[in-house]
C-alpha atoms as a PDB file:
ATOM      1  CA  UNK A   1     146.098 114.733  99.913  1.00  0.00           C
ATOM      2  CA  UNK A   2     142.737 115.539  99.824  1.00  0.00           C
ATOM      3  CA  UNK A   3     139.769 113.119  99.618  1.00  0.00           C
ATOM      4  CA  UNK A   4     136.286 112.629 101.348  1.00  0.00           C
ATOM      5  CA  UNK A   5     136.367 108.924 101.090  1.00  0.00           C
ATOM      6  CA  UNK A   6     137.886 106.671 102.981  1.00  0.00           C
ATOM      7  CA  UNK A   7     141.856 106.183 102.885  1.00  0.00           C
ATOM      8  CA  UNK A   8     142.898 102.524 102.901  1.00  0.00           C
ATOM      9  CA  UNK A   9     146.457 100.576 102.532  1.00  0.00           C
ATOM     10  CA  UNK A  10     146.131  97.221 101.544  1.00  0.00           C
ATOM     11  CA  UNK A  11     149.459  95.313 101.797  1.00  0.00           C
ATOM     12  CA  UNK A  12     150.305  92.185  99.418  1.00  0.00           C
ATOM     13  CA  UNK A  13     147.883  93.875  97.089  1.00  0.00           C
ATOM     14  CA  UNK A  14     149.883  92.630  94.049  1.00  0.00           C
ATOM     15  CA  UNK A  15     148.112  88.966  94.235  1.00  0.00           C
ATOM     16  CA  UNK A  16     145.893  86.667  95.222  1.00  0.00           C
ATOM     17  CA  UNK A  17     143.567  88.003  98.433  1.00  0.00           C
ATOM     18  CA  UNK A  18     145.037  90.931  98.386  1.00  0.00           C
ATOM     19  CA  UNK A  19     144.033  91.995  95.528  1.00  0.00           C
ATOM     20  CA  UNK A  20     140.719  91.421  95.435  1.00  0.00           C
ATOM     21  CA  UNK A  21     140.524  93.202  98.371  1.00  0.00           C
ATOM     22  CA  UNK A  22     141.694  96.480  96.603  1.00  0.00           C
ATOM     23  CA  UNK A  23     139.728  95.915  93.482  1.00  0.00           C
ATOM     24  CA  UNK A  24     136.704  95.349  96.065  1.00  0.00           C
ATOM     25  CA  UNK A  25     136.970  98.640  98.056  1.00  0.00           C
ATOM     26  CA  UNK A  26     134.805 101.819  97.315  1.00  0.00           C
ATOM     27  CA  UNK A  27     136.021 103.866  94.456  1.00  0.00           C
ATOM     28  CA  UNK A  28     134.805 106.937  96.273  1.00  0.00           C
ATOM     29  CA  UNK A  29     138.274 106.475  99.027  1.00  0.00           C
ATOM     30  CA  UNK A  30     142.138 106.459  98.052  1.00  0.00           C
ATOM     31  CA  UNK A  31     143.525 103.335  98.180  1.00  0.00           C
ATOM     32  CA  UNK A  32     146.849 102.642  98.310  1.00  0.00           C
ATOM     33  CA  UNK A  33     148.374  99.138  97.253  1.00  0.00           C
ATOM     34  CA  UNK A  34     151.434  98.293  98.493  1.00  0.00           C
ATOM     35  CA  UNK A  35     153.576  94.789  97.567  1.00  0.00           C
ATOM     36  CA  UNK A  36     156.296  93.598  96.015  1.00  0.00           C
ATOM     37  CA  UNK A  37     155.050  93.655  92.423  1.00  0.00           C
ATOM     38  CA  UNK A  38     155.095  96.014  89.307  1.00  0.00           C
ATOM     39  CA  UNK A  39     151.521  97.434  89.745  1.00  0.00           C
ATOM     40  CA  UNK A  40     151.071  98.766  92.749  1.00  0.00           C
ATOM     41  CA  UNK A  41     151.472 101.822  94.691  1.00  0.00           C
ATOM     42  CA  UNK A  42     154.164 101.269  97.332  1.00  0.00           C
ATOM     43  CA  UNK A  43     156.821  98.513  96.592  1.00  0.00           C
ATOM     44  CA  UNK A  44     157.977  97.291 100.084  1.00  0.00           C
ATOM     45  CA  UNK A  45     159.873  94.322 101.067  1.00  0.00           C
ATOM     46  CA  UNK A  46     158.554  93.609 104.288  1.00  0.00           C
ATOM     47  CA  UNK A  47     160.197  90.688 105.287  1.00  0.00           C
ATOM     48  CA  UNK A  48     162.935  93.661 106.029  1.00  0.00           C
ATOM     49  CA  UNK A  49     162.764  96.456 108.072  1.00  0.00           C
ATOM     50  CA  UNK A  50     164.155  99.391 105.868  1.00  0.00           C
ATOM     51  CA  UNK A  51     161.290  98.048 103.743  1.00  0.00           C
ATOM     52  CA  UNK A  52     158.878  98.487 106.363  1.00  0.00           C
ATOM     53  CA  UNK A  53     160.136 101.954 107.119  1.00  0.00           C
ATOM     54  CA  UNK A  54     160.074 102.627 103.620  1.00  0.00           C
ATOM     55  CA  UNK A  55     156.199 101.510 103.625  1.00  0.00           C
ATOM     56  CA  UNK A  56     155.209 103.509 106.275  1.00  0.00           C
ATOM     57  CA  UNK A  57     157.388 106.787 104.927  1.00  0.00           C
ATOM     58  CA  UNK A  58     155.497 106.441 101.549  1.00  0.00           C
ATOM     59  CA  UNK A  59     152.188 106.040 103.316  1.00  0.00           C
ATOM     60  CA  UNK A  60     152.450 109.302 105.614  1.00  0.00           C
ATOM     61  CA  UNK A  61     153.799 111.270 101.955  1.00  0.00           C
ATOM     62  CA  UNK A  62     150.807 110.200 100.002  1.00  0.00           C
ATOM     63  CA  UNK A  63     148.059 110.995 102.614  1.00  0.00           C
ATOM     64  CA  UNK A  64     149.570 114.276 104.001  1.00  0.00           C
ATOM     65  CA  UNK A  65     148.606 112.480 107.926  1.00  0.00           C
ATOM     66  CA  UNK A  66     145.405 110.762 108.016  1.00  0.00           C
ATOM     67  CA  UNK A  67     145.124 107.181 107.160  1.00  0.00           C
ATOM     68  CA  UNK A  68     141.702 105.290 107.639  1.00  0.00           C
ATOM     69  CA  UNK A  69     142.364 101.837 107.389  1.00  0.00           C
ATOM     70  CA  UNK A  70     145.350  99.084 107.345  1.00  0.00           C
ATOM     71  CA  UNK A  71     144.411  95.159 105.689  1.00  0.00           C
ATOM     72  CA  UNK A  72     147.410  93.486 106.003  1.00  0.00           C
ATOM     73  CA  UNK A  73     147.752  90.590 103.824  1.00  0.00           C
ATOM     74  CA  UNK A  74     150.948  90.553 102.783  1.00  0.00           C
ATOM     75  CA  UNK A  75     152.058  87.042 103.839  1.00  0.00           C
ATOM     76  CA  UNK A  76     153.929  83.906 102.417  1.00  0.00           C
ATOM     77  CA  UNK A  77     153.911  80.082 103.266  1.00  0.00           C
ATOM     78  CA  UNK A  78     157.272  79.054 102.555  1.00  0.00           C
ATOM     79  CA  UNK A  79     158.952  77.073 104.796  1.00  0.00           C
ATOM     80  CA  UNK A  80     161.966  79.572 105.745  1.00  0.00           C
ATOM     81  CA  UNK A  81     162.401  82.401 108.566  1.00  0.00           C
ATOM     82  CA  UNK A  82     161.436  85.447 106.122  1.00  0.00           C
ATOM     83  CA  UNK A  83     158.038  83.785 106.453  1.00  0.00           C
ATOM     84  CA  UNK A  84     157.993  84.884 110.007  1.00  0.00           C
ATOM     85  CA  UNK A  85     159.478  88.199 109.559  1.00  0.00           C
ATOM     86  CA  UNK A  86     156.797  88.952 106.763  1.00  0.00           C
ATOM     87  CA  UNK A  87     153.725  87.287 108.591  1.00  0.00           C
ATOM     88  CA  UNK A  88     154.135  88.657 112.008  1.00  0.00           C
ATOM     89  CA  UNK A  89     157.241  91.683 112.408  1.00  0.00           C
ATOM     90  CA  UNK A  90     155.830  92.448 108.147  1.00  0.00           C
ATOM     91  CA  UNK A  91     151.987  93.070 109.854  1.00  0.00           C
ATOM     92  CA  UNK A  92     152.746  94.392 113.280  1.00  0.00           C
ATOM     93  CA  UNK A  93     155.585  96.600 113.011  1.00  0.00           C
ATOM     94  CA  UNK A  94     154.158  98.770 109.780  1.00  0.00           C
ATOM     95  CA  UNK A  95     150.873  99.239 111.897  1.00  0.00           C
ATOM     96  CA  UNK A  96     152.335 100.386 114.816  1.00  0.00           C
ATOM     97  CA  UNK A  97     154.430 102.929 112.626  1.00  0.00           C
ATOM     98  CA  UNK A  98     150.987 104.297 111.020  1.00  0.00           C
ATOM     99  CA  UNK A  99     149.354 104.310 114.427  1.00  0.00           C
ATOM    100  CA  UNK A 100     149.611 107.928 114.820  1.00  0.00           C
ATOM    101  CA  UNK A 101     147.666 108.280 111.189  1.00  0.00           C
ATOM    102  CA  UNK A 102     144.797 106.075 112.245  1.00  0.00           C
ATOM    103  CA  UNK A 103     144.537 108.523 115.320  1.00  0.00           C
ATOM    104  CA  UNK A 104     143.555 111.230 112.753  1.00  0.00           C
ATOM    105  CA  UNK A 105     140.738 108.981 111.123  1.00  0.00           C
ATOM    106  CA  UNK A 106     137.066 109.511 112.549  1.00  0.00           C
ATOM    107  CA  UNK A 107     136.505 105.469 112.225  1.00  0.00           C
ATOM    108  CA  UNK A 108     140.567 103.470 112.385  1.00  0.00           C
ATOM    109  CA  UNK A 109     140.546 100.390 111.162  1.00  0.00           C
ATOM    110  CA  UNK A 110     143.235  97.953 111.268  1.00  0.00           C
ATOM    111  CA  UNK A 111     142.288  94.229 109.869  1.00  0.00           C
ATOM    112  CA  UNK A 112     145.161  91.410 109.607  1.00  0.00           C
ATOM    113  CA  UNK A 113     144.774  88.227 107.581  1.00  0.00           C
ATOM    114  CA  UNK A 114     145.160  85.238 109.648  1.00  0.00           C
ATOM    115  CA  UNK A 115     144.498  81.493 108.866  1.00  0.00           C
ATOM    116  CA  UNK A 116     142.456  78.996 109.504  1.00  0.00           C
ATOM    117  CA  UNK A 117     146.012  76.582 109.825  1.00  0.00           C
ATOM    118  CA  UNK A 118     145.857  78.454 113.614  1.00  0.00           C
ATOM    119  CA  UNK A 119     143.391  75.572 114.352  1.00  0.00           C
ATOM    120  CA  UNK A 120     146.539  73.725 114.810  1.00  0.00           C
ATOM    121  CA  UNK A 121     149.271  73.594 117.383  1.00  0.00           C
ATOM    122  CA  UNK A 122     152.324  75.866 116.600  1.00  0.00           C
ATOM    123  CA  UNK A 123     155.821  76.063 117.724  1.00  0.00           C
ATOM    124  CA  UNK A 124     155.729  77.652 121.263  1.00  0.00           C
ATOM    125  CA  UNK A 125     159.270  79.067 120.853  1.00  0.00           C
ATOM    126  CA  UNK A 126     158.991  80.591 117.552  1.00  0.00           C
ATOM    127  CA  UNK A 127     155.650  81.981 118.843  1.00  0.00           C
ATOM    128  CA  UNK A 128     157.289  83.597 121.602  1.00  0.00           C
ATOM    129  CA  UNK A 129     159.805  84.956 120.161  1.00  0.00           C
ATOM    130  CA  UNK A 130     157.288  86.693 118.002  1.00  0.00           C
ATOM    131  CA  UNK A 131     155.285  87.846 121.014  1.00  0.00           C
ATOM    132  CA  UNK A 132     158.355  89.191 122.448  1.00  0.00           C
ATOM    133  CA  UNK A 133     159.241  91.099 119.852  1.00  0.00           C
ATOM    134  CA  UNK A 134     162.537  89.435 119.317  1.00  0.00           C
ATOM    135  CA  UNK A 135     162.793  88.876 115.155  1.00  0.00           C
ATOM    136  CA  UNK A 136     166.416  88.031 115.115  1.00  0.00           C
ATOM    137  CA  UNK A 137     165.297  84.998 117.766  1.00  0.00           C
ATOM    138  CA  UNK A 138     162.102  84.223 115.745  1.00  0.00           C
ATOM    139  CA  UNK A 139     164.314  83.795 112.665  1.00  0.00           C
ATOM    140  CA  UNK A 140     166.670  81.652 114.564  1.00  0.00           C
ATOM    141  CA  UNK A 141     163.825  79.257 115.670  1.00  0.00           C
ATOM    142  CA  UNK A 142     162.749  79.378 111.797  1.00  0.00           C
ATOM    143  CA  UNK A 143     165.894  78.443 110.578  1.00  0.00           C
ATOM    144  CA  UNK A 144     166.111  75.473 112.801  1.00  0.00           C
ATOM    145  CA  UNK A 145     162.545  74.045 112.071  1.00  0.00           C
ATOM    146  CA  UNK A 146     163.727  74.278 108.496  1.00  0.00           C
ATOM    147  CA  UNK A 147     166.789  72.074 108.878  1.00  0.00           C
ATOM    148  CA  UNK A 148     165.098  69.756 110.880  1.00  0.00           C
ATOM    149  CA  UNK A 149     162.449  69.186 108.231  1.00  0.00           C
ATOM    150  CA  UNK A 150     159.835  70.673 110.695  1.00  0.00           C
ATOM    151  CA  UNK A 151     159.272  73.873 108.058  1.00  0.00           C
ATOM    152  CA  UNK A 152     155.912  73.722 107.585  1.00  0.00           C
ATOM    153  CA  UNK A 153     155.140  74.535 111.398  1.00  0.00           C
ATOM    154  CA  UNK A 154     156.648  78.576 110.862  1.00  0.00           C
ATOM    155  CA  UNK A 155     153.730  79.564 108.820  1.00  0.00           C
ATOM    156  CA  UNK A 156     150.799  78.470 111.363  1.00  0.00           C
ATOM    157  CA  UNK A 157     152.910  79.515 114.552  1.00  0.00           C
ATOM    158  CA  UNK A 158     153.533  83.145 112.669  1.00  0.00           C
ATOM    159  CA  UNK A 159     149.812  83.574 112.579  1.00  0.00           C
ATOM    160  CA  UNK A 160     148.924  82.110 115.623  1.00  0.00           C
ATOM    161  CA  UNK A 161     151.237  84.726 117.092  1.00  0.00           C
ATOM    162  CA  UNK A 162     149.846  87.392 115.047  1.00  0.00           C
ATOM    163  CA  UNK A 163     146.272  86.317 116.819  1.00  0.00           C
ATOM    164  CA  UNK A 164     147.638  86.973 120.023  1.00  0.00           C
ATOM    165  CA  UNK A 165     148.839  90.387 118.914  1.00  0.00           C
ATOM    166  CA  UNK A 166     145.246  91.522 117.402  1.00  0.00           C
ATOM    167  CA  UNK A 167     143.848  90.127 121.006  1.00  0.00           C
ATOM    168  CA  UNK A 168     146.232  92.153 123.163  1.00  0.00           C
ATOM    169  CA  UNK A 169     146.204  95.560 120.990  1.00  0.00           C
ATOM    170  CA  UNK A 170     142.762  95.561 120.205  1.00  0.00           C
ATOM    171  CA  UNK A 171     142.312  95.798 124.037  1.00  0.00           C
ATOM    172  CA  UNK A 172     145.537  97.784 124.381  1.00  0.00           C
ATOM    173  CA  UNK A 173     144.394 101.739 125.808  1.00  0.00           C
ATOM    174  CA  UNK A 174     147.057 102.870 123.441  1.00  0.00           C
ATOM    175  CA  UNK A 175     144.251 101.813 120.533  1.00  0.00           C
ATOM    176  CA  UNK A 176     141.091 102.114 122.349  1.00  0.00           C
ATOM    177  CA  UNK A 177     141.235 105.818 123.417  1.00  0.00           C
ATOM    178  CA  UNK A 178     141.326 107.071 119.862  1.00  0.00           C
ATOM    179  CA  UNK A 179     138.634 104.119 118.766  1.00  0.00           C
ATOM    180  CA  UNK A 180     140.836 102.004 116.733  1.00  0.00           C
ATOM    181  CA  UNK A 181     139.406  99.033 115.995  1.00  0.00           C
ATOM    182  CA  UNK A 182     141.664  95.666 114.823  1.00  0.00           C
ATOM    183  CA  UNK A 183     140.750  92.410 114.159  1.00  0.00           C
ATOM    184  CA  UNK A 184     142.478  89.216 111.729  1.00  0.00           C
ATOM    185  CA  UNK A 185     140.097  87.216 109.439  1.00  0.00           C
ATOM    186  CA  UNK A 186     141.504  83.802 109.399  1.00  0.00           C
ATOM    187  CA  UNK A 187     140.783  82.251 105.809  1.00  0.00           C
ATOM    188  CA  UNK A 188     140.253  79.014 105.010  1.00  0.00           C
ATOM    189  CA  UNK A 189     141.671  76.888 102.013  1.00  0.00           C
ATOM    190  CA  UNK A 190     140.810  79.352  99.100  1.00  0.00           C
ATOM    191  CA  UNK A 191     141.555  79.676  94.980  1.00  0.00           C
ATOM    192  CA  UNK A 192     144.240  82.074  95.072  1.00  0.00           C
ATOM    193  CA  UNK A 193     146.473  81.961  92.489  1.00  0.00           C
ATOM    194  CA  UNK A 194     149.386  80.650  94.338  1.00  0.00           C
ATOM    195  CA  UNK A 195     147.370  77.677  96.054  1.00  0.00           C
ATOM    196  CA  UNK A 196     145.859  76.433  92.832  1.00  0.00           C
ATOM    197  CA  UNK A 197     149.509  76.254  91.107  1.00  0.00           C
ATOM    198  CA  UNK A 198     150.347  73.251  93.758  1.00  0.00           C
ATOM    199  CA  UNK A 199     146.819  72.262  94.154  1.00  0.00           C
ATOM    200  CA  UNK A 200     147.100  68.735  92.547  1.00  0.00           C
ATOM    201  CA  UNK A 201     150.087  67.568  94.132  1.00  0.00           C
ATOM    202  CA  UNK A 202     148.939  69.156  97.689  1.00  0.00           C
ATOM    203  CA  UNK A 203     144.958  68.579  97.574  1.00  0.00           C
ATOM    204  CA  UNK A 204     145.422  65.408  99.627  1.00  0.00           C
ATOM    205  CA  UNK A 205     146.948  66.987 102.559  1.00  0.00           C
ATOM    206  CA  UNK A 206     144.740  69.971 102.446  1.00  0.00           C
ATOM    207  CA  UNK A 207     141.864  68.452 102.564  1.00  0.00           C
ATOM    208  CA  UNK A 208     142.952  66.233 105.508  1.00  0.00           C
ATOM    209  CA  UNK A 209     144.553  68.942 107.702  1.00  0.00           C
ATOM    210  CA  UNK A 210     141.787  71.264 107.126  1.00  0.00           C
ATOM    211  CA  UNK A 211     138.681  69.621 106.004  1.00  0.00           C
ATOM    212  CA  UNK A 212     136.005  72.208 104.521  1.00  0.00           C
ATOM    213  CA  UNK A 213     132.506  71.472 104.785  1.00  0.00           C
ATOM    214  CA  UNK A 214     131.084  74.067 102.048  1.00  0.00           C
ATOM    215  CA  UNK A 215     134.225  72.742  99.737  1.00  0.00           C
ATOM    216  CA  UNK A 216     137.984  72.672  98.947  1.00  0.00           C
ATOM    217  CA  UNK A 217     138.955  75.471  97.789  1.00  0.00           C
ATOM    218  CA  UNK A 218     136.697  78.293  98.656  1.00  0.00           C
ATOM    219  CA  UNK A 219     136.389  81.287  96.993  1.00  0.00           C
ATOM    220  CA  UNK A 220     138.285  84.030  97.696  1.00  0.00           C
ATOM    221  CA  UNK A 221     135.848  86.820  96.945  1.00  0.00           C
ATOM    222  CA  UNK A 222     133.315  86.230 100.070  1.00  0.00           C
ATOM    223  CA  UNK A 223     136.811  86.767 101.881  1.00  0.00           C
ATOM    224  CA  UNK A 224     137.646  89.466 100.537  1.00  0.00           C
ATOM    225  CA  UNK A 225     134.000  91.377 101.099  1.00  0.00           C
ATOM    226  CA  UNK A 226     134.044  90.350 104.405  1.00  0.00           C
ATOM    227  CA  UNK A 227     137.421  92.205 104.941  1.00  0.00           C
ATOM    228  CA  UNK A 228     136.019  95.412 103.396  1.00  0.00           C
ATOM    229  CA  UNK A 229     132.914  94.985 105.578  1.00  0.00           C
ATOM    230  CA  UNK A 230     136.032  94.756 108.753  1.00  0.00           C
ATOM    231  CA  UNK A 231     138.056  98.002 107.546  1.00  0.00           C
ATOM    232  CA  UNK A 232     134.968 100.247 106.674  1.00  0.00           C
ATOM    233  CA  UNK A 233     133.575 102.834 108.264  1.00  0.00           C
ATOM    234  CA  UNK A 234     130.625 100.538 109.444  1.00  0.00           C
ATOM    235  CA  UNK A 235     132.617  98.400 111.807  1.00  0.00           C
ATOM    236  CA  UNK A 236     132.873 100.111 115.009  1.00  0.00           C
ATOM    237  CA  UNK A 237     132.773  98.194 117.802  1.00  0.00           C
ATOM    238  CA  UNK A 238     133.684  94.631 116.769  1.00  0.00           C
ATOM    239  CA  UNK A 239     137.434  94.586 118.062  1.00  0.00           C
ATOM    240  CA  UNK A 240     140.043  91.896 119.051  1.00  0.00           C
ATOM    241  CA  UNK A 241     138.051  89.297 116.913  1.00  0.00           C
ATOM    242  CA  UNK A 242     139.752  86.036 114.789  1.00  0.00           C
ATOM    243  CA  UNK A 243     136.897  85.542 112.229  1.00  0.00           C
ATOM    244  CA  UNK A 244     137.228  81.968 110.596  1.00  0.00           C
ATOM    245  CA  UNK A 245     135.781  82.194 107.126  1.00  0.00           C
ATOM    246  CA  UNK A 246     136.772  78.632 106.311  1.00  0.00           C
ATOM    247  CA  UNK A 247     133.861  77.192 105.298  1.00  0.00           C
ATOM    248  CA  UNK A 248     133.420  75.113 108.560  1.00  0.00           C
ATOM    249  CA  UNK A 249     137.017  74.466 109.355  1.00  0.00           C
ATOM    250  CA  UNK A 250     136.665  75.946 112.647  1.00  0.00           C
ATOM    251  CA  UNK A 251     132.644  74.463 113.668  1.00  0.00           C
ATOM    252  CA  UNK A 252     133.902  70.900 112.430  1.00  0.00           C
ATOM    253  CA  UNK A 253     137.285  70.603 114.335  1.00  0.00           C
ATOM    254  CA  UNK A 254     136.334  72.209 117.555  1.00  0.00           C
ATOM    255  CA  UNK A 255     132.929  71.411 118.228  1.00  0.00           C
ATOM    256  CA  UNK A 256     132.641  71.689 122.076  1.00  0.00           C
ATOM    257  CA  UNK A 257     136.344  72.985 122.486  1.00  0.00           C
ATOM    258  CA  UNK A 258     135.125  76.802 122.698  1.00  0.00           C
ATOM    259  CA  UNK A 259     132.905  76.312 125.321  1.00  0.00           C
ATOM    260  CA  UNK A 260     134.796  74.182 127.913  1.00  0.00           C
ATOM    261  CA  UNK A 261     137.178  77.529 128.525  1.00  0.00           C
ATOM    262  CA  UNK A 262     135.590  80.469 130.372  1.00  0.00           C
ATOM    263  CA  UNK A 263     136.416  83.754 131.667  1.00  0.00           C
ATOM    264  CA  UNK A 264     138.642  83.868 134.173  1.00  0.00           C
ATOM    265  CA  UNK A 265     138.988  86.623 136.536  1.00  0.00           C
ATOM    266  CA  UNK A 266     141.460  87.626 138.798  1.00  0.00           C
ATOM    267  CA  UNK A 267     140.859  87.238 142.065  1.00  0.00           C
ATOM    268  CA  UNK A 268     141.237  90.849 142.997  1.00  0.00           C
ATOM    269  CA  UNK A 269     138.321  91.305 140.397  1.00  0.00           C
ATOM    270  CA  UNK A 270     136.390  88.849 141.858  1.00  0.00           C
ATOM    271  CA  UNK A 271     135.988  90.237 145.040  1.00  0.00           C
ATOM    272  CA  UNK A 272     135.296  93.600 143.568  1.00  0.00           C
ATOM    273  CA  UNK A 273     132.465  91.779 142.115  1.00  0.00           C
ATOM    274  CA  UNK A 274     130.920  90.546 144.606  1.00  0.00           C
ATOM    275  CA  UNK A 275     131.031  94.012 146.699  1.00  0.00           C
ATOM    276  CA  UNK A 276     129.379  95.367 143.825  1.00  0.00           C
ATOM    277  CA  UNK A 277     127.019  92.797 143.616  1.00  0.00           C
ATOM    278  CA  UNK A 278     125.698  92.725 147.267  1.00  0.00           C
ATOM    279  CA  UNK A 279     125.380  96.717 146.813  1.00  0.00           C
ATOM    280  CA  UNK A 280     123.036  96.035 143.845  1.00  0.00           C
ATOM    281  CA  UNK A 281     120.563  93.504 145.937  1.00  0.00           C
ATOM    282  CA  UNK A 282     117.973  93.754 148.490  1.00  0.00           C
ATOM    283  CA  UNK A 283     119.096  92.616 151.631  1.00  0.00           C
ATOM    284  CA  UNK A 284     115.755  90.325 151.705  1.00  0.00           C
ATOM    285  CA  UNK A 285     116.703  88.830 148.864  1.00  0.00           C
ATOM    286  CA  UNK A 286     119.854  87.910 149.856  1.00  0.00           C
ATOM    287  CA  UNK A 287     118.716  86.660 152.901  1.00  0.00           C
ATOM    288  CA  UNK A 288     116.520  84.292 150.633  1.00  0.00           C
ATOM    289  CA  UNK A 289     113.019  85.869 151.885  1.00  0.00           C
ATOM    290  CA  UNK A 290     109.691  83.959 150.434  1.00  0.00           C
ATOM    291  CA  UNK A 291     106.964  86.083 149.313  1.00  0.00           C
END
């Protein structure tokens, strides 16, 4: 493989987000769309592991070892435990297979699609599960919020997991060192095709769980630009980020909520500080001296 552009895989590119994401992307890169459809690229089941081995195989064939960019956006909503292992083991697993590709690129990008449903409380043993790394325990948790009715709750809490893994890897030295940057975008209610085929009997709900300020749906190509903006060359220090583009989701649920938690440092790192600190000022001034 030879190209000067940029080198991008864009997962779930058969529908929806996904694929206006690839039809967004420079024509002057390779891009390679991967899904479970007829017209793409790669066809990967990645709510299974051969399939994400098969992914990542394909990937490293086709670009002969240097890959630019990952958007993962392959994702699904349905109330059943492949949701999780798509959403979460489907996102983080395939990049950490390509991680040694990314190392090869002059500006990595990796950018996940999250969702603005993250607003909301998940299940705290499906999400660690997920954290953990344990699928087979994740699926289990799944399974039983299914037959308990409580289904709708493995979608959110797959994502909400999947934030915590952009947070820790972006800051991870494993990524850093070789500059890669990765970040989620966390949608709002947009037109895809698969929302608008249940939007009459689900508007209701939607617009009560997450009310949107600019309007139910939004569109999903401001999304998808945004994205491109996140895996291009031009993003290279924004890094561990969840960007709500949810036309106000986020600024009309948790108005004050982001600024009542701080940083919190250890207190090892605290005292470091303040040695550092006292090295840094006059002793006058410390000693509160009036001119």
């Amino acid at each position: 493989m030879h190209t000067s552009g940029r080198v991008t895989l864009v997962t779930g590119a058969d529908s929806g987000l996904g694929r206006a994401i690839a039809e967004s992307l420079p024509r002057s890169g390779m891009i390679i769309r991967a899904g479970i459809g007829a017209h793409v690229d790669v066809q990967a089941d990645l709510t299974q592991r051969n399939g994400r081995i098969h992914l990542a195989t394909a990937v490293r064939n086709i670009t002969g070892g240097r890959l630019d960019a990952i958007v993962a956006v392959a994702g699904s909503g349905a109330p059943h435990p492949n949701t999780v292992s798509l959403n979460y083991f489907g996102v983080t697993e395939v990049t950490s297979m390509l991680h040694g590709l990314l190392v090869a690129s002059n500006a990595p990008t990796v950018v996940a699609v999250s969702s603005s449903s993250t607003l909301n409380r998940g299940n705290v043993a499906l999400i660690r599960a997920a954290k953990n790394g344990d699928e087979t325990r994740a699926r289990a948790v799944a399974g039983r919020l299914t037959a308990t009715g409580r289904g709708s709750q493995i979608y959110r809490s797959s994502k909400i997991a999947l934030n915590h893994w952009v947070r820790a890897t972006a800051v991870d030295e494993k990524w850093t060192k070789p500059g890669i940057t990765v970040n989620a975008v966390a949608p709002g209610v947009i037109a895809t095709d698969a929302l608008l085929a249940t939007w009459e009997r689900d508007r209701d709900l939607l617009e009560a769980a997450l009310p949107q300020p600019l309007g139910t749906p939004g569109p999903v190509q401001p999304i998808a630009d945004l994205i491109c903006w996140m895996a291009s060359e031009r993003n290279r220090f924004m890094t561990g980020q969840i960007v709500y583009c949810d036309g106000g989701t986020d600024a009309l649920t948790r108005k004050v909520r982001p600024h009542t938690v701080y940083l919190r440092y250890p207190p090892r790192t605290l005292v470091q500080m303040v040695r550092l600190a006292r090295r840094r000022t006059p002793h006058t001034a410390r000693q509160g001296t009036i001119q």
